[in-house]
PDB file of N, CA and C in Angstrom:
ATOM      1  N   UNK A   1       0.825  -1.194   0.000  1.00  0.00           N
ATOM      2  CA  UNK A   1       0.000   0.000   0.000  1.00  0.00           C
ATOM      3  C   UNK A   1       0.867   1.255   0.000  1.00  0.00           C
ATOM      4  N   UNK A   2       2.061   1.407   0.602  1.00  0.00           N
ATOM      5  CA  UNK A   2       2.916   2.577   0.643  1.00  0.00           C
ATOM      6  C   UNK A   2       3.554   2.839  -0.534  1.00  0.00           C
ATOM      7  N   UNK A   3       4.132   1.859  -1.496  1.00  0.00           N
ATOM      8  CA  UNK A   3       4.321   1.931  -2.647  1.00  0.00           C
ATOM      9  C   UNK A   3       3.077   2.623  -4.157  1.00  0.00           C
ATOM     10  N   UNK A   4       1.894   2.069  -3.803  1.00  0.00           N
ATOM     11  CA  UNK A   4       1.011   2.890  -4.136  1.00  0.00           C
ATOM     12  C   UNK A   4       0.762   4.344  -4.208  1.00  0.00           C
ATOM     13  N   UNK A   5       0.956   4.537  -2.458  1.00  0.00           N
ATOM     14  CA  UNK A   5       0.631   5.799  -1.841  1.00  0.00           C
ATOM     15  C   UNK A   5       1.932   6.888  -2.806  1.00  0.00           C
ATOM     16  N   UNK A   6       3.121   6.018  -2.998  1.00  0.00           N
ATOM     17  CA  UNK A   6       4.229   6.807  -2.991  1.00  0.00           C
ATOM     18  C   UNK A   6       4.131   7.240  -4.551  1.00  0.00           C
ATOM     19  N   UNK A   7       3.831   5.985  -5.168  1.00  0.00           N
ATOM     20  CA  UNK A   7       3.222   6.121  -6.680  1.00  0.00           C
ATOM     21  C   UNK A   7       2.337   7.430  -6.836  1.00  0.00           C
ATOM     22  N   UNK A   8       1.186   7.593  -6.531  1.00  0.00           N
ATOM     23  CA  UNK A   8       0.316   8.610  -6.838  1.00  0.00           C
ATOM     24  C   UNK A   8       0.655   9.830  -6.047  1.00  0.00           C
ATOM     25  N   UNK A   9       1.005  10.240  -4.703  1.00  0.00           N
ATOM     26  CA  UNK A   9       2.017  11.162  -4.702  1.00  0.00           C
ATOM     27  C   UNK A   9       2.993  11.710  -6.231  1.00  0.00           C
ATOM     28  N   UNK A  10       3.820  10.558  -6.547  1.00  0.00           N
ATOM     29  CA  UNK A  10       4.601  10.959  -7.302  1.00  0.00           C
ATOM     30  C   UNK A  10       3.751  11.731  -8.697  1.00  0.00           C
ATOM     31  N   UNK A  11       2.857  11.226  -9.215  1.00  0.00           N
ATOM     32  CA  UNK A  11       1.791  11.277 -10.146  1.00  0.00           C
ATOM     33  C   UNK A  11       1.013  12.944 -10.139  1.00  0.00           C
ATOM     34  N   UNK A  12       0.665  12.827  -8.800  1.00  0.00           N
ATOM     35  CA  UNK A  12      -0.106  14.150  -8.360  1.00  0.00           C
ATOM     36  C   UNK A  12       1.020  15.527  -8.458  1.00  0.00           C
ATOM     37  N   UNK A  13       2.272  15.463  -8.283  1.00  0.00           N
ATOM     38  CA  UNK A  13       2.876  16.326  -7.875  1.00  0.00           C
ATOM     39  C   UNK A  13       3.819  16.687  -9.183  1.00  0.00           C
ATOM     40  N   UNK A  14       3.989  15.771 -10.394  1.00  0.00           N
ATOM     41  CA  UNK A  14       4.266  15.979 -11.570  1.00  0.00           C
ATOM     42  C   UNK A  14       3.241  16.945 -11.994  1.00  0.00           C
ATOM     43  N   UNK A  15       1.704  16.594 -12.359  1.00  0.00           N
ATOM     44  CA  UNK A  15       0.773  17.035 -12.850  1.00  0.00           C
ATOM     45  C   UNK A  15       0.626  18.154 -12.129  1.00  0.00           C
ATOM     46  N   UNK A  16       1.173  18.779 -11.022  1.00  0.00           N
ATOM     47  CA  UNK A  16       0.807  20.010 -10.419  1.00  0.00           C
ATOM     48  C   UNK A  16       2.151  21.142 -11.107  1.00  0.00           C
ATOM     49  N   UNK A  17       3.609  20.509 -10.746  1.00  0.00           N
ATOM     50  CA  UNK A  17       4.265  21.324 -11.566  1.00  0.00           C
ATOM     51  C   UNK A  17       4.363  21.095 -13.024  1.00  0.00           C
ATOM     52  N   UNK A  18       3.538  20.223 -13.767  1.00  0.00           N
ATOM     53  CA  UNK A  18       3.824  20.711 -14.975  1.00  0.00           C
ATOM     54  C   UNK A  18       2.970  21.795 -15.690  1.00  0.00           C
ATOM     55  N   UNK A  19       2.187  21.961 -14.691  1.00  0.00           N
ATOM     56  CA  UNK A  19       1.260  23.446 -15.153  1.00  0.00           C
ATOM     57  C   UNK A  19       0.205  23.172 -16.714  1.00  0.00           C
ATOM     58  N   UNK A  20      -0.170  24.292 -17.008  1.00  0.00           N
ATOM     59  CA  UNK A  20      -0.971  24.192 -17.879  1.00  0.00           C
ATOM     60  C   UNK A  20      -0.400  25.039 -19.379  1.00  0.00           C
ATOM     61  N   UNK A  21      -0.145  24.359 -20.524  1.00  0.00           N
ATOM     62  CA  UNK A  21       0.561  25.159 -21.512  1.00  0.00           C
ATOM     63  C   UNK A  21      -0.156  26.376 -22.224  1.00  0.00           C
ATOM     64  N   UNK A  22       0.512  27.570 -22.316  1.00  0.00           N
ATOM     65  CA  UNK A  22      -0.281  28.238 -22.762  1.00  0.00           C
ATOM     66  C   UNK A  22      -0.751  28.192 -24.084  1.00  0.00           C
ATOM     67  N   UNK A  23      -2.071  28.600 -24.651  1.00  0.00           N
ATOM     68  CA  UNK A  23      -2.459  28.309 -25.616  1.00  0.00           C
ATOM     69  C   UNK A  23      -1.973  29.476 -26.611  1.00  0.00           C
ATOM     70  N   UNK A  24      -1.864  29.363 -28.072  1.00  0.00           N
ATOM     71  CA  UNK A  24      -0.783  30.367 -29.076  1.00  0.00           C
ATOM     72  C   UNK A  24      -1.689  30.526 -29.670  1.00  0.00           C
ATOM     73  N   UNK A  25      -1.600  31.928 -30.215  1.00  0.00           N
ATOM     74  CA  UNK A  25      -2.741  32.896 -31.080  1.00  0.00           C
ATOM     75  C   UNK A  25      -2.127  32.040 -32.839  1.00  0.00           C
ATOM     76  N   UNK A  26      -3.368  32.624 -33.761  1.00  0.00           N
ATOM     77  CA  UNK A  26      -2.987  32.411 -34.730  1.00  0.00           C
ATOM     78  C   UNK A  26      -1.798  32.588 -35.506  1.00  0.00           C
ATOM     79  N   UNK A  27      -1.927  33.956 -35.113  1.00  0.00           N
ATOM     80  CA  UNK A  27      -0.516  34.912 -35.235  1.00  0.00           C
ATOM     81  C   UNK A  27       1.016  34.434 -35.208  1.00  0.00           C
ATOM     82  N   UNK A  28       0.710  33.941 -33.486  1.00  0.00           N
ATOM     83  CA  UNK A  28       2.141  33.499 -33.373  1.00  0.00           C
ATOM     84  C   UNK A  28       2.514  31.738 -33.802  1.00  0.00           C
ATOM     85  N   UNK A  29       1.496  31.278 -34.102  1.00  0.00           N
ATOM     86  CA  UNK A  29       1.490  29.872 -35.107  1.00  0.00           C
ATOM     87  C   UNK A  29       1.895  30.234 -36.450  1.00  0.00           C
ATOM     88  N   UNK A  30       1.306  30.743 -37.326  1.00  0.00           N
ATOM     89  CA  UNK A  30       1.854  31.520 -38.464  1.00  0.00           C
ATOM     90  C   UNK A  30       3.211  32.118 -38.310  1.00  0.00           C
ATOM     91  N   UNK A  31       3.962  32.949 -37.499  1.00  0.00           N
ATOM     92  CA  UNK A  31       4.872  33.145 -37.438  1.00  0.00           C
ATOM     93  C   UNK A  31       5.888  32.385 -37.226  1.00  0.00           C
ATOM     94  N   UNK A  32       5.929  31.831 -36.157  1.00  0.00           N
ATOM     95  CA  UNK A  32       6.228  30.090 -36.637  1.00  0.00           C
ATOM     96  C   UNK A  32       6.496  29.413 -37.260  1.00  0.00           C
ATOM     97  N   UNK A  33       5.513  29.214 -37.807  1.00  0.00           N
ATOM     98  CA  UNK A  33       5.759  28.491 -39.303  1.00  0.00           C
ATOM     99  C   UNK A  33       6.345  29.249 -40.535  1.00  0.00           C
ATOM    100  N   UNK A  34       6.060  30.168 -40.580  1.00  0.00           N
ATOM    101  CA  UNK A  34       6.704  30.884 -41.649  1.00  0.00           C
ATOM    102  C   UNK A  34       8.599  30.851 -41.126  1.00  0.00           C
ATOM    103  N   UNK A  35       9.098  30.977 -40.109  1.00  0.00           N
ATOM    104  CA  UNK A  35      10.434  30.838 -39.900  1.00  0.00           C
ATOM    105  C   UNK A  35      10.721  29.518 -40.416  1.00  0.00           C
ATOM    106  N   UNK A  36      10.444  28.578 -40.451  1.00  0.00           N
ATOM    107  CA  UNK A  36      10.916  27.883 -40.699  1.00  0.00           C
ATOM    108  C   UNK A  36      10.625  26.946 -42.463  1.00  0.00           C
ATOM    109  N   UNK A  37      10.243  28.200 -43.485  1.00  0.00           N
ATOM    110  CA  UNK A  37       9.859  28.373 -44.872  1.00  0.00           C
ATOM    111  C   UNK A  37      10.883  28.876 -45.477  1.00  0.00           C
ATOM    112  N   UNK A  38      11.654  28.157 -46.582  1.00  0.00           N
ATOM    113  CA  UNK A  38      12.338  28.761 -47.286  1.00  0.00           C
ATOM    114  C   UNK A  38      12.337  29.033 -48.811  1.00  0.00           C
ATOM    115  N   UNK A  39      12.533  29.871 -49.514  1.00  0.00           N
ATOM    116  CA  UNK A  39      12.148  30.292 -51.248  1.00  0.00           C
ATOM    117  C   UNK A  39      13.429  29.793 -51.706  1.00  0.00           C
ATOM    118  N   UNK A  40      13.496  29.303 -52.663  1.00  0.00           N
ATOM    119  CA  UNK A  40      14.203  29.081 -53.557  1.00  0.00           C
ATOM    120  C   UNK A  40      14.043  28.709 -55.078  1.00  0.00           C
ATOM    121  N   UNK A  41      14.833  29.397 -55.646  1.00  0.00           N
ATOM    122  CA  UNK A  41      14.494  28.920 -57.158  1.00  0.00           C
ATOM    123  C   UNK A  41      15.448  28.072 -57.666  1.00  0.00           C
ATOM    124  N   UNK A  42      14.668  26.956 -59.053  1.00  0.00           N
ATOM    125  CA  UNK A  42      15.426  25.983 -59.437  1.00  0.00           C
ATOM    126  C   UNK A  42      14.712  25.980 -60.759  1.00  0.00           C
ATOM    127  N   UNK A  43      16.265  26.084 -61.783  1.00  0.00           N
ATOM    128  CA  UNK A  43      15.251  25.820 -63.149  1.00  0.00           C
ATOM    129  C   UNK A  43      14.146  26.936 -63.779  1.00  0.00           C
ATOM    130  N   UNK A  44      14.161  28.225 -63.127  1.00  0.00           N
ATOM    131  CA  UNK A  44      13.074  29.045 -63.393  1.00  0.00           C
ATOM    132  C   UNK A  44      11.928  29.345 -62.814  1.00  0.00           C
ATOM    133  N   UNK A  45      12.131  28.074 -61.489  1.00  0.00           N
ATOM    134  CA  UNK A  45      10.417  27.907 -61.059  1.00  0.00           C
ATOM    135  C   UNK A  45      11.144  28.290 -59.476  1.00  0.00           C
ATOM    136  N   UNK A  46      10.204  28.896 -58.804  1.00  0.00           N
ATOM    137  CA  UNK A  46       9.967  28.918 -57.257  1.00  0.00           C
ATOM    138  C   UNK A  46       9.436  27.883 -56.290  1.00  0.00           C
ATOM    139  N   UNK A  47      10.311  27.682 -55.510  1.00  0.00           N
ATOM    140  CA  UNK A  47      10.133  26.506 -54.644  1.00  0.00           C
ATOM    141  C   UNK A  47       9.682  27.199 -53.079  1.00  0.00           C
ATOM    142  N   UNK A  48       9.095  26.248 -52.592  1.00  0.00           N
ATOM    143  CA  UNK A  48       9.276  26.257 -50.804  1.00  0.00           C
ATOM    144  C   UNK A  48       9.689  24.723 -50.206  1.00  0.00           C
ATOM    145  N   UNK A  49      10.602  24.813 -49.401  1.00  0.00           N
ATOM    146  CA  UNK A  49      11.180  24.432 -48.572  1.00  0.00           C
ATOM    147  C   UNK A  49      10.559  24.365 -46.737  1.00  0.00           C
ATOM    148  N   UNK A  50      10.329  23.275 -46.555  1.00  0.00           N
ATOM    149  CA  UNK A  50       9.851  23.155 -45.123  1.00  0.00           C
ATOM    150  C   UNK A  50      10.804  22.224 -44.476  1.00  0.00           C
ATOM    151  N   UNK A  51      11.324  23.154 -43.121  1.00  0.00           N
ATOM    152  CA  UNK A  51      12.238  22.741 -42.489  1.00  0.00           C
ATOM    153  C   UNK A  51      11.733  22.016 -41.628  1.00  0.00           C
ATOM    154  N   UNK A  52      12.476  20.840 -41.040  1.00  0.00           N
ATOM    155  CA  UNK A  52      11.754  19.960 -39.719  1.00  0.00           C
ATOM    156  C   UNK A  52      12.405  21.043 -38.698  1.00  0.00           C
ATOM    157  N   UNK A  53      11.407  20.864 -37.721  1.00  0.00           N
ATOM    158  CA  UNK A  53      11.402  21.731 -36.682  1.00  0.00           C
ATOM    159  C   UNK A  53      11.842  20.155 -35.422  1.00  0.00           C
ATOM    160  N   UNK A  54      11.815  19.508 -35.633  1.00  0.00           N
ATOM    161  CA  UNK A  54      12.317  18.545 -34.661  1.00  0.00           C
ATOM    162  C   UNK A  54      13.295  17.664 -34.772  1.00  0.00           C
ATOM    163  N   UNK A  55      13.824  16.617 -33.978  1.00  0.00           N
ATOM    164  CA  UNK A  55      15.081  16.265 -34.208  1.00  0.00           C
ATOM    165  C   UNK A  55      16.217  16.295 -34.344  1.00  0.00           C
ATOM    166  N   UNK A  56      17.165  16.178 -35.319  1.00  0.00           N
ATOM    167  CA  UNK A  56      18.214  16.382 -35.750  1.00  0.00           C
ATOM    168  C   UNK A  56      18.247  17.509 -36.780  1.00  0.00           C
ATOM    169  N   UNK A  57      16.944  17.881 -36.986  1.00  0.00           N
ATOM    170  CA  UNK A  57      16.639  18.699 -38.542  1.00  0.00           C
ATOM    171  C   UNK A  57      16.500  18.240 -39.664  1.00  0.00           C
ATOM    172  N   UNK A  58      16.847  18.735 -41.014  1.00  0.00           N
ATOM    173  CA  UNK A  58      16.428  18.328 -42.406  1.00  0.00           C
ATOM    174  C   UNK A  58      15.242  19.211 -43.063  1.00  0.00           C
ATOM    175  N   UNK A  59      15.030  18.082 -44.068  1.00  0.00           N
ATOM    176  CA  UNK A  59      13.717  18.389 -44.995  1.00  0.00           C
ATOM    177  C   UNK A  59      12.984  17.662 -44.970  1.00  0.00           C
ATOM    178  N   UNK A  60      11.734  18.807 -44.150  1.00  0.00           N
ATOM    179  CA  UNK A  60      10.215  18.336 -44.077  1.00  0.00           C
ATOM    180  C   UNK A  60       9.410  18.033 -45.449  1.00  0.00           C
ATOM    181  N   UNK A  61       9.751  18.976 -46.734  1.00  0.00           N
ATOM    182  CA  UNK A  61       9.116  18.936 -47.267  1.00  0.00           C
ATOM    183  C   UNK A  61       9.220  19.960 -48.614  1.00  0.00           C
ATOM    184  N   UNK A  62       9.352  19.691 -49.468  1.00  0.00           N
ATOM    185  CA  UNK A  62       9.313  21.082 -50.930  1.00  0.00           C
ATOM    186  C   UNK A  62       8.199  20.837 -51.511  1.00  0.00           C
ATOM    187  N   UNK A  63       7.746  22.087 -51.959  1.00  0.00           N
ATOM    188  CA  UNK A  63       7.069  22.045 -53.125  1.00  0.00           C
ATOM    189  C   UNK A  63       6.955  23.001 -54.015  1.00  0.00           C
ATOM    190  N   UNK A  64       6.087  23.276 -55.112  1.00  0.00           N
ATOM    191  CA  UNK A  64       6.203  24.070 -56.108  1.00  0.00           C
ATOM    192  C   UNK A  64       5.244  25.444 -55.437  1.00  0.00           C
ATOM    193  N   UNK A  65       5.926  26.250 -55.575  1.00  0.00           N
ATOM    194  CA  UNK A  65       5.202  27.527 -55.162  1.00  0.00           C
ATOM    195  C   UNK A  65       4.108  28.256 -55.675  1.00  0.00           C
ATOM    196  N   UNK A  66       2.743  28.345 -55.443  1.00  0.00           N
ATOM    197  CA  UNK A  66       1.687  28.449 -56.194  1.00  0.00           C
ATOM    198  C   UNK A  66       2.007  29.899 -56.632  1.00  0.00           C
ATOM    199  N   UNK A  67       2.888  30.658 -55.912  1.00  0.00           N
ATOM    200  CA  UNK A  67       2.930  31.925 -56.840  1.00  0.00           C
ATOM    201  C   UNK A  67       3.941  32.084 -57.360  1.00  0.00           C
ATOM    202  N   UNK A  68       4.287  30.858 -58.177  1.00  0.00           N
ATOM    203  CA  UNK A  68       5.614  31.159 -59.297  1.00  0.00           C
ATOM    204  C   UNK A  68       5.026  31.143 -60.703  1.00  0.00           C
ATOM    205  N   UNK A  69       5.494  32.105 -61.311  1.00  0.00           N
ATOM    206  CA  UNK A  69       5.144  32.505 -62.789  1.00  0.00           C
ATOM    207  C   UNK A  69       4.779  31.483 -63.634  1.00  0.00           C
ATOM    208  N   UNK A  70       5.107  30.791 -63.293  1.00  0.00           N
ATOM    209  CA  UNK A  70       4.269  29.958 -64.680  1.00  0.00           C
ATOM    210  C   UNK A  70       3.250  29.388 -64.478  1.00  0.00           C
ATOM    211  N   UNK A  71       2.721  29.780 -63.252  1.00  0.00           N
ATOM    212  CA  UNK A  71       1.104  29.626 -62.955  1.00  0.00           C
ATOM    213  C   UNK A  71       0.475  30.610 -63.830  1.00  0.00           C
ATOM    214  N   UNK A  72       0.957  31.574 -63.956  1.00  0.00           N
ATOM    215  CA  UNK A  72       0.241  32.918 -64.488  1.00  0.00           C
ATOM    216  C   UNK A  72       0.585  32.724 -66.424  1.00  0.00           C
ATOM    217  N   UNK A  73       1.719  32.240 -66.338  1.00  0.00           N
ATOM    218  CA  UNK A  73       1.820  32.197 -68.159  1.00  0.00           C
ATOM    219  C   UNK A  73       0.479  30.794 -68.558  1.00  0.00           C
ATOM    220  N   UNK A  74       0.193  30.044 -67.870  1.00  0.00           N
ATOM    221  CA  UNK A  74      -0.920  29.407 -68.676  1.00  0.00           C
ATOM    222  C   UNK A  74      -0.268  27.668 -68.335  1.00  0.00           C
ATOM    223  N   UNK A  75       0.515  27.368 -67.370  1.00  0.00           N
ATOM    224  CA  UNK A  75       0.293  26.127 -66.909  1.00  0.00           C
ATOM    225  C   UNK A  75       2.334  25.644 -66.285  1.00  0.00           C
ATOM    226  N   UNK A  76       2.514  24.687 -66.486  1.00  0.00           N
ATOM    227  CA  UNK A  76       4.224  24.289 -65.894  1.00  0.00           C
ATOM    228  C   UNK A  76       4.927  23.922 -66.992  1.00  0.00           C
ATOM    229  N   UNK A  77       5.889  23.813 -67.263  1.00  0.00           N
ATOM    230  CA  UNK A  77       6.430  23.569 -68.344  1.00  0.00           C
ATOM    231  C   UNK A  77       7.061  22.243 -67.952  1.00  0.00           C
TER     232      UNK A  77
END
Protein backbone atom coordinates (compact mmCIF):
# COMPACT_ATOMS: atom_id res chain seq x y z
CA UNK A 1 0.00 0.00 0.00
CA UNK A 2 2.92 2.58 0.64
CA UNK A 3 4.32 1.93 -2.65
CA UNK A 4 1.01 2.89 -4.14
CA UNK A 5 0.63 5.80 -1.84
CA UNK A 6 4.23 6.81 -2.99
CA UNK A 7 3.22 6.12 -6.68
CA UNK A 8 0.32 8.61 -6.84
CA UNK A 9 2.02 11.16 -4.70
CA UNK A 10 4.60 10.96 -7.30
CA UNK A 11 1.79 11.28 -10.15
CA UNK A 12 -0.11 14.15 -8.36
CA UNK A 13 2.88 16.33 -7.87
CA UNK A 14 4.27 15.98 -11.57
CA UNK A 15 0.77 17.03 -12.85
CA UNK A 16 0.81 20.01 -10.42
CA UNK A 17 4.26 21.32 -11.57
CA UNK A 18 3.82 20.71 -14.98
CA UNK A 19 1.26 23.45 -15.15
CA UNK A 20 -0.97 24.19 -17.88
CA UNK A 21 0.56 25.16 -21.51
CA UNK A 22 -0.28 28.24 -22.76
CA UNK A 23 -2.46 28.31 -25.62
CA UNK A 24 -0.78 30.37 -29.08
CA UNK A 25 -2.74 32.90 -31.08
CA UNK A 26 -2.99 32.41 -34.73
CA UNK A 27 -0.52 34.91 -35.24
CA UNK A 28 2.14 33.50 -33.37
CA UNK A 29 1.49 29.87 -35.11
CA UNK A 30 1.85 31.52 -38.46
CA UNK A 31 4.87 33.15 -37.44
CA UNK A 32 6.23 30.09 -36.64
CA UNK A 33 5.76 28.49 -39.30
CA UNK A 34 6.70 30.88 -41.65
CA UNK A 35 10.43 30.84 -39.90
CA UNK A 36 10.92 27.88 -40.70
CA UNK A 37 9.86 28.37 -44.87
CA UNK A 38 12.34 28.76 -47.29
CA UNK A 39 12.15 30.29 -51.25
CA UNK A 40 14.20 29.08 -53.56
CA UNK A 41 14.49 28.92 -57.16
CA UNK A 42 15.43 25.98 -59.44
CA UNK A 43 15.25 25.82 -63.15
CA UNK A 44 13.07 29.05 -63.39
CA UNK A 45 10.42 27.91 -61.06
CA UNK A 46 9.97 28.92 -57.26
CA UNK A 47 10.13 26.51 -54.64
CA UNK A 48 9.28 26.26 -50.80
CA UNK A 49 11.18 24.43 -48.57
CA UNK A 50 9.85 23.16 -45.12
CA UNK A 51 12.24 22.74 -42.49
CA UNK A 52 11.75 19.96 -39.72
CA UNK A 53 11.40 21.73 -36.68
CA UNK A 54 12.32 18.54 -34.66
CA UNK A 55 15.08 16.26 -34.21
CA UNK A 56 18.21 16.38 -35.75
CA UNK A 57 16.64 18.70 -38.54
CA UNK A 58 16.43 18.33 -42.41
CA UNK A 59 13.72 18.39 -44.99
CA UNK A 60 10.22 18.34 -44.08
CA UNK A 61 9.12 18.94 -47.27
CA UNK A 62 9.31 21.08 -50.93
CA UNK A 63 7.07 22.05 -53.12
CA UNK A 64 6.20 24.07 -56.11
CA UNK A 65 5.20 27.53 -55.16
CA UNK A 66 1.69 28.45 -56.19
CA UNK A 67 2.93 31.92 -56.84
CA UNK A 68 5.61 31.16 -59.30
CA UNK A 69 5.14 32.50 -62.79
CA UNK A 70 4.27 29.96 -64.68
CA UNK A 71 1.10 29.63 -62.95
CA UNK A 72 0.24 32.92 -64.49
CA UNK A 73 1.82 32.20 -68.16
CA UNK A 74 -0.92 29.41 -68.68
CA UNK A 75 0.29 26.13 -66.91
CA UNK A 76 4.22 24.29 -65.89
CA UNK A 77 6.43 23.57 -68.34
Amino acid sequence: MKHLTTILAAVLCAVCLSGCEEQKTQEQIDTYMESHITEFNYKGHKFLLYKQTYAKGGVGGITHDPDCPCHKEGGEE
